[in-house]
Structures are given as structure tokens and as C-alpha cells.
C-alpha atoms as a PDB file:
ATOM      1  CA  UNK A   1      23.108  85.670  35.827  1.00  0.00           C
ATOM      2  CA  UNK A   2      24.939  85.989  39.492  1.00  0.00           C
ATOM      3  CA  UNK A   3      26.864  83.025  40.216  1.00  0.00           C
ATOM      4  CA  UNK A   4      28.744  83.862  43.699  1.00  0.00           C
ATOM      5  CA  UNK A   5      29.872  86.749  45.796  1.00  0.00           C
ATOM      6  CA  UNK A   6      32.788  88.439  46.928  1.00  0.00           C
ATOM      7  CA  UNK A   7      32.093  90.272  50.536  1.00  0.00           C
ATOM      8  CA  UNK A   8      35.036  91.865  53.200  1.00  0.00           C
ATOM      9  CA  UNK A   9      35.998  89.287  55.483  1.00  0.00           C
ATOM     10  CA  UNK A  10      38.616  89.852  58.223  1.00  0.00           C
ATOM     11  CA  UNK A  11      39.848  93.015  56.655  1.00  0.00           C
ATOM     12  CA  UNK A  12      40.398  90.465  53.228  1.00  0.00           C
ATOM     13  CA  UNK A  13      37.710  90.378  49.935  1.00  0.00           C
ATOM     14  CA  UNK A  14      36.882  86.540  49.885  1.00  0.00           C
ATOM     15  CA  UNK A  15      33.779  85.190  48.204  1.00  0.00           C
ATOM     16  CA  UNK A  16      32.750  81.967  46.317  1.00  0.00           C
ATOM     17  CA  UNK A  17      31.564  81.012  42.354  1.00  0.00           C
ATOM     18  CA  UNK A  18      29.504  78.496  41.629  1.00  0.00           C
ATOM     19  CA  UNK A  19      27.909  77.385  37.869  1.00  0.00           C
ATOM     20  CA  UNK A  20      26.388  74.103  37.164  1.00  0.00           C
ATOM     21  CA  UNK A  21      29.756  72.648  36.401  1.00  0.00           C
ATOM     22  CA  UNK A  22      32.203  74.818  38.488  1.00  0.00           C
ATOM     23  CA  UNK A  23      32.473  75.318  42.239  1.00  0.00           C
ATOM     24  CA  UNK A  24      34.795  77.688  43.543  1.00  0.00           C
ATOM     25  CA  UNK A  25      33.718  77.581  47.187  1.00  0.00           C
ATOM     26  CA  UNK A  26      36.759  80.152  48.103  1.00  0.00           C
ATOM     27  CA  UNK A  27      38.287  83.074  45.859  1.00  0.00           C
ATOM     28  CA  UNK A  28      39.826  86.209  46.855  1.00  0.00           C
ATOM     29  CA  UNK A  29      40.479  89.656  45.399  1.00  0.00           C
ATOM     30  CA  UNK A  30      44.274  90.499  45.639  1.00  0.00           C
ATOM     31  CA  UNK A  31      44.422  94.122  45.016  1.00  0.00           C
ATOM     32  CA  UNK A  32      47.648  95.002  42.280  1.00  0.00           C
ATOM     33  CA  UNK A  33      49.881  97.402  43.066  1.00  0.00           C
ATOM     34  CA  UNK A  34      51.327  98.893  39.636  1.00  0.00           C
ATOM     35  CA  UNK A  35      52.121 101.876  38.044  1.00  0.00           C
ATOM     36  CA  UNK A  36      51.411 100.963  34.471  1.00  0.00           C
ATOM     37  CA  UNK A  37      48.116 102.021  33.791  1.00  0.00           C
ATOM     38  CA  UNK A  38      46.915  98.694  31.639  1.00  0.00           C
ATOM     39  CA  UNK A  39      47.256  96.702  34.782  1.00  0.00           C
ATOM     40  CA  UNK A  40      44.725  94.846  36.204  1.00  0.00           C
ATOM     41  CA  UNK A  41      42.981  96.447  39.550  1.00  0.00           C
ATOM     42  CA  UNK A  42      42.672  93.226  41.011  1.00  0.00           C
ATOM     43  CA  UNK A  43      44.118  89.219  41.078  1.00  0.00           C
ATOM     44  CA  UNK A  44      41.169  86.750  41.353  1.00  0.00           C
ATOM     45  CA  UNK A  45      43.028  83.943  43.522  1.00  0.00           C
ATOM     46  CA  UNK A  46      41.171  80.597  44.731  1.00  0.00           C
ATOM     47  CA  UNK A  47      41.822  78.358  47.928  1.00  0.00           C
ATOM     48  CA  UNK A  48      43.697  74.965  45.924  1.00  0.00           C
ATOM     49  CA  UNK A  49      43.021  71.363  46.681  1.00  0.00           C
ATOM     50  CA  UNK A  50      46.446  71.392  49.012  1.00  0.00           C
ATOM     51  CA  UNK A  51      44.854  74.850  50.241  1.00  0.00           C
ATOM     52  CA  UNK A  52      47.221  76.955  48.835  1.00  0.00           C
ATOM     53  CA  UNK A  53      46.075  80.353  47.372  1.00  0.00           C
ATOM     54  CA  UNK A  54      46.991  80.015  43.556  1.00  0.00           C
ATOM     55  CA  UNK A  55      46.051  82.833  40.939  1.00  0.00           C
ATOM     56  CA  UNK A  56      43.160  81.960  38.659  1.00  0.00           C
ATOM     57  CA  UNK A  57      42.555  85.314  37.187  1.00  0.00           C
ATOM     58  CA  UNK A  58      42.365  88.775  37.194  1.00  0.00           C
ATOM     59  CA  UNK A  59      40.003  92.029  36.788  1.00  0.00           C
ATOM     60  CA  UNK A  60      40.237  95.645  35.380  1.00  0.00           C
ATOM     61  CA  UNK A  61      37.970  98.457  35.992  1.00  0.00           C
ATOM     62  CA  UNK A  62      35.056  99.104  33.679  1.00  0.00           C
ATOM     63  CA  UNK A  63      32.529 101.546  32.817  1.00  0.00           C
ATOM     64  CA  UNK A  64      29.264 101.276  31.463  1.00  0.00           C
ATOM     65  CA  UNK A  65      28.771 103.756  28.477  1.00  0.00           C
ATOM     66  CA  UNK A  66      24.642 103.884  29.444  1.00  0.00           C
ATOM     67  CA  UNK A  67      24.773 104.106  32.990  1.00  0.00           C
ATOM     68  CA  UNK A  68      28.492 105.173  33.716  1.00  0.00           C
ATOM     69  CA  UNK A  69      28.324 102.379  36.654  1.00  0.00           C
ATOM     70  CA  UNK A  70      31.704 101.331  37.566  1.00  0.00           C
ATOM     71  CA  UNK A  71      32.731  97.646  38.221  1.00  0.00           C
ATOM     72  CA  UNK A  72      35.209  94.943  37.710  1.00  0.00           C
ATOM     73  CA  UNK A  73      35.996  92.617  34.509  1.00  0.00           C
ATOM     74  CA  UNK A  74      37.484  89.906  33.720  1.00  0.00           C
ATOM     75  CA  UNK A  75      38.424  86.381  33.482  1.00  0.00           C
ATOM     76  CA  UNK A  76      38.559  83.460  35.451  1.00  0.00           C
ATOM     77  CA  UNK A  77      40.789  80.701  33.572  1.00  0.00           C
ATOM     78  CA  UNK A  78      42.484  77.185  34.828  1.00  0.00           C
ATOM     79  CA  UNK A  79      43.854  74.093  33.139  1.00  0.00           C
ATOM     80  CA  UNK A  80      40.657  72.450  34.581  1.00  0.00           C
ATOM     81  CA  UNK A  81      38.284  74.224  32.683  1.00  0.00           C
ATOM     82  CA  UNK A  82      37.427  74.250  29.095  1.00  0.00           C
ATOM     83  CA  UNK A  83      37.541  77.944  28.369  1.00  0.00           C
ATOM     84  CA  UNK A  84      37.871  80.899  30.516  1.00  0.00           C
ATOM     85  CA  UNK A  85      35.305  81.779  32.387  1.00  0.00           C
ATOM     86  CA  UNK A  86      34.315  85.733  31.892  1.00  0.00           C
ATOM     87  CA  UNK A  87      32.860  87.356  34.897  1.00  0.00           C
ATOM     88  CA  UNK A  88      32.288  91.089  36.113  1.00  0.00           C
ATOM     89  CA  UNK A  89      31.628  92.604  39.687  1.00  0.00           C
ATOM     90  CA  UNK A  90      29.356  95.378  40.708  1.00  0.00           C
ATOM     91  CA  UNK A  91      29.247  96.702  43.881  1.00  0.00           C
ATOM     92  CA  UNK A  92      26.403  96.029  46.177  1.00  0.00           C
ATOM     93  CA  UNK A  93      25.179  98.114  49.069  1.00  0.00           C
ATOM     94  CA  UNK A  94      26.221  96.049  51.887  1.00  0.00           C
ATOM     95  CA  UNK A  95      29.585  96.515  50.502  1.00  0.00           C
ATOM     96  CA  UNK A  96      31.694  94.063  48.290  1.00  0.00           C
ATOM     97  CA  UNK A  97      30.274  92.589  45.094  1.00  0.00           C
ATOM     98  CA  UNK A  98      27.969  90.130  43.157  1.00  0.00           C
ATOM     99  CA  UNK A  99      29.343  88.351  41.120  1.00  0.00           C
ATOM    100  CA  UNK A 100      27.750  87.704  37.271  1.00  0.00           C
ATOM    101  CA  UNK A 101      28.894  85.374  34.557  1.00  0.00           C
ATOM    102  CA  UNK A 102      29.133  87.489  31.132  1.00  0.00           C
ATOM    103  CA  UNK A 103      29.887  85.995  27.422  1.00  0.00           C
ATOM    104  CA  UNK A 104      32.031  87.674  25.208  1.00  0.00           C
ATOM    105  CA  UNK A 105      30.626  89.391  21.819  1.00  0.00           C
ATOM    106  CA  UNK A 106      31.862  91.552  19.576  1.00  0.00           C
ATOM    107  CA  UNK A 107      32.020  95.044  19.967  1.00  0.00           C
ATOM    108  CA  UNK A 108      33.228  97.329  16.630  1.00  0.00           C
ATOM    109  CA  UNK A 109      35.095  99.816  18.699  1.00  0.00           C
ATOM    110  CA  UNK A 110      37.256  96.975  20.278  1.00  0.00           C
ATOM    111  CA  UNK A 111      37.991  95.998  16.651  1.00  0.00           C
ATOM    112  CA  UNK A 112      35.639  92.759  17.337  1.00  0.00           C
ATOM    113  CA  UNK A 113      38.240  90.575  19.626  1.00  0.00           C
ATOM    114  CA  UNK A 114      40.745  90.391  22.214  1.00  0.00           C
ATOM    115  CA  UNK A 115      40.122  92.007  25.790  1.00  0.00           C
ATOM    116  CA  UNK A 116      37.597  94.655  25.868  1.00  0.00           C
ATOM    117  CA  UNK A 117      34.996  92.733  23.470  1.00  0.00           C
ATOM    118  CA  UNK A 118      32.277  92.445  25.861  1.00  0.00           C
ATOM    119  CA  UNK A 119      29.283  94.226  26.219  1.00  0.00           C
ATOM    120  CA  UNK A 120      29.025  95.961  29.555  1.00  0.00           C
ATOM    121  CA  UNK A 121      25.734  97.536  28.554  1.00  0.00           C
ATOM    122  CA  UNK A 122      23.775  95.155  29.127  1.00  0.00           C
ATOM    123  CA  UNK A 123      24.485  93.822  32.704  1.00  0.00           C
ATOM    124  CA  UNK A 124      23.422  95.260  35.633  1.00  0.00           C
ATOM    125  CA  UNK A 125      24.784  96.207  38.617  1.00  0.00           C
ATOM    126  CA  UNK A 126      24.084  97.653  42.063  1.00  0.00           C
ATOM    127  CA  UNK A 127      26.020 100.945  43.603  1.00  0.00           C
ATOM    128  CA  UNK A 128      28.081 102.920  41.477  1.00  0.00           C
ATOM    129  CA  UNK A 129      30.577 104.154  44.028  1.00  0.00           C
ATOM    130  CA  UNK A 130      33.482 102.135  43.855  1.00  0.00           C
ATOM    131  CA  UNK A 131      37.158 102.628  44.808  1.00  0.00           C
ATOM    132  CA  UNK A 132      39.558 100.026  44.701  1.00  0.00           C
ATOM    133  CA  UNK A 133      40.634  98.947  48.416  1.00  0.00           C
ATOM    134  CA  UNK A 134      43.819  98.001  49.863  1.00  0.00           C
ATOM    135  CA  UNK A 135      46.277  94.978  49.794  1.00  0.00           C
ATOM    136  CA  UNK A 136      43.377  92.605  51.088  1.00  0.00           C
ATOM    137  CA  UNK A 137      45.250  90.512  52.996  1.00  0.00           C
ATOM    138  CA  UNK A 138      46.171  87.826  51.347  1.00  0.00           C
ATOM    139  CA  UNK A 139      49.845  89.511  50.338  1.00  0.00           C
ATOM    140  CA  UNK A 140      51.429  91.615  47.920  1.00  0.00           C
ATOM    141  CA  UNK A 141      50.435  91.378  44.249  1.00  0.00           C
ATOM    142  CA  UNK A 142      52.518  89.453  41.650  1.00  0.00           C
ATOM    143  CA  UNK A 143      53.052  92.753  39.403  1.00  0.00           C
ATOM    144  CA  UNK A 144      55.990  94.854  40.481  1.00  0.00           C
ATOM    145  CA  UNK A 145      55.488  98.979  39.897  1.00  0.00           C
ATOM    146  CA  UNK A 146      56.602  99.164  36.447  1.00  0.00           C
ATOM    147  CA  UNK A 147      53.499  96.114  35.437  1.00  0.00           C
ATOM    148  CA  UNK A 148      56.493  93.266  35.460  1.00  0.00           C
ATOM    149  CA  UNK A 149      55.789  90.201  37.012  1.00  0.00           C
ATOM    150  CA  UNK A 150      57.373  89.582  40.306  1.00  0.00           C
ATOM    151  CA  UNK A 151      60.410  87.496  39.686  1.00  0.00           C
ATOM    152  CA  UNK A 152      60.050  87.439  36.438  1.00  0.00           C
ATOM    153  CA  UNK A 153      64.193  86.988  35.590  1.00  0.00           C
ATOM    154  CA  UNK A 154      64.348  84.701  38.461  1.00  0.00           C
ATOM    155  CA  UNK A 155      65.535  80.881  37.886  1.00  0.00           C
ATOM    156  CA  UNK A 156      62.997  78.592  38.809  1.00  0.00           C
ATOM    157  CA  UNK A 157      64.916  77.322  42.015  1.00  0.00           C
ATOM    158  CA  UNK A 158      64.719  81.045  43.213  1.00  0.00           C
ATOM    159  CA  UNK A 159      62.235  81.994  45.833  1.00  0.00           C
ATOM    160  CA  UNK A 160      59.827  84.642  44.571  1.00  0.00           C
ATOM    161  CA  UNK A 161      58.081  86.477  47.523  1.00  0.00           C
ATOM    162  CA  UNK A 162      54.392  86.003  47.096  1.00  0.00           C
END
């Protein structure tokens, strides 16, 4: 089921999610910029209440065994909401991506939990040429080269560049 978009606006991926009990009427994809290969391709961010861009999730490349279709996975997850929301891209043709809700099951070969567990075979998708885009304007990502967090031996009266 598609429940937003995400489309190039301003040189910046920004899009919106909506469900029957969640509106998101302005996410963006922050591209991550790490060496460590387990590192998510992308930061889902959202526009806050005191509209302030605040990280709500994030999204690794996928394949799809049948097709071999390339797209983005992952979660979207808040204190607001009652569980994470699990969601994966696919391209479309007029460039950026639809966006479809997915539920978790268990897959044997991801030892039936954790990341990984959901079944990509069965969602569809539009073009399969994807490659991951620059910085997207909305800043630098939060995970230094090495996959550490930004700051992450920082006091918490330091100023983290974000």
C-alpha cells in the first residue's frame, strides 16, 4: 500500500507520509556519508512542530531476490507512535520515490528477527535504476566516516554540527 512520496525539490529529496493515524506532511532524505559498509544510505528526517528538522529514521539499500529491483528500507520510529513504522522506497520514473508501508515477517535466512526480516519479494516497485544522490540539502549526515555518530563523546552542553 503507498502511503506518501518523496520527489527532488530545490536540489533536496522532500516528500510526505500519511496512514489513517499518522501524518507526516514533510520528511526528507538526508543522504549518509560513511565508510562502514552496514550504514544506512539514507536519514529519514521530518519538519517538527517548532519546525525543526529532527531524525525519525533511516533506510538501507535493498534488493529483491525475484526481480533484482533496487530500493530503500527501513523504519520510521518516534516516541509518538506505538511501534515503528516499516516502510520501503522504489524509484519511480519521474524520478524520486513512492513510498509503501511494509510489515515485518519472518524470513529463515535472516534467522527469523532483527533487521533484514522482511519480505522484499512481495512489494512492488517502479524503475530499477537507482543510485544514491548527494548531500540533499538539508546538511551533513549524523554518521562520521568510520559509521560513529557525530559527537558521539561530546558532553551534552557541546555543540554538535548538524
Amino acid at each position: 500500500m503507498n502511503i506518501g512520496e518523496v520527489r527532488e525539490i530545490n536540489g533536496r529529496l522532500e516528500g510526505r507520509i500519511a496512514t489513517r493515524t499518522i501524518d507526516l506532511p514533510r520528511i526528507g532524505l538526508r543522504k549518509v556519508e560513511s565508510m562502514n559498509p552496514r550504514s544506512p544510505a539514507y536519514e529519514v528526517i521530518a519538519l517538527n512542530v517548532a519546525r525543526r528538522w529532527v531524525q525519525v529514521g533511516a533506510l538501507w539499500e535493498a534488493v529483491a531476490k525475484k526481480s533484482g529491483e533496487v530500493f530503500l528500507a527501513g523504519n520510521i520510529d518516534d516516541p509518538s507512535l506505538p511501534e515503528p513504522l516499516a516502510i520501503a522506497l522504489f524509484p519511480i520514473e519521474t524520478g524520486g520515490y513512492s513510498i509503501a508501508w511494509r510489515r515485518d515477517t519472518l524470513r529463515s535466512d535472516f534467522g527469523g528477527s532483527g533487521f533484514g526480516a522482511a519480505n522484499y519479494d512481495s512489494m512492488g516497485g517502479g524503475d530499477t535504476d537507482y543510485e544514491r544522490g548527494g548531500e540533499g540539502g538539508f546538511g551533513a549526515s549524523t554518521a562520521e566516516p568510520g559509521g560513529q555518530l557525530v559527537g558521539a563523546g561530546a558532553d551534552f552542553d557541546d555543540e554538535v554540527a548538524f
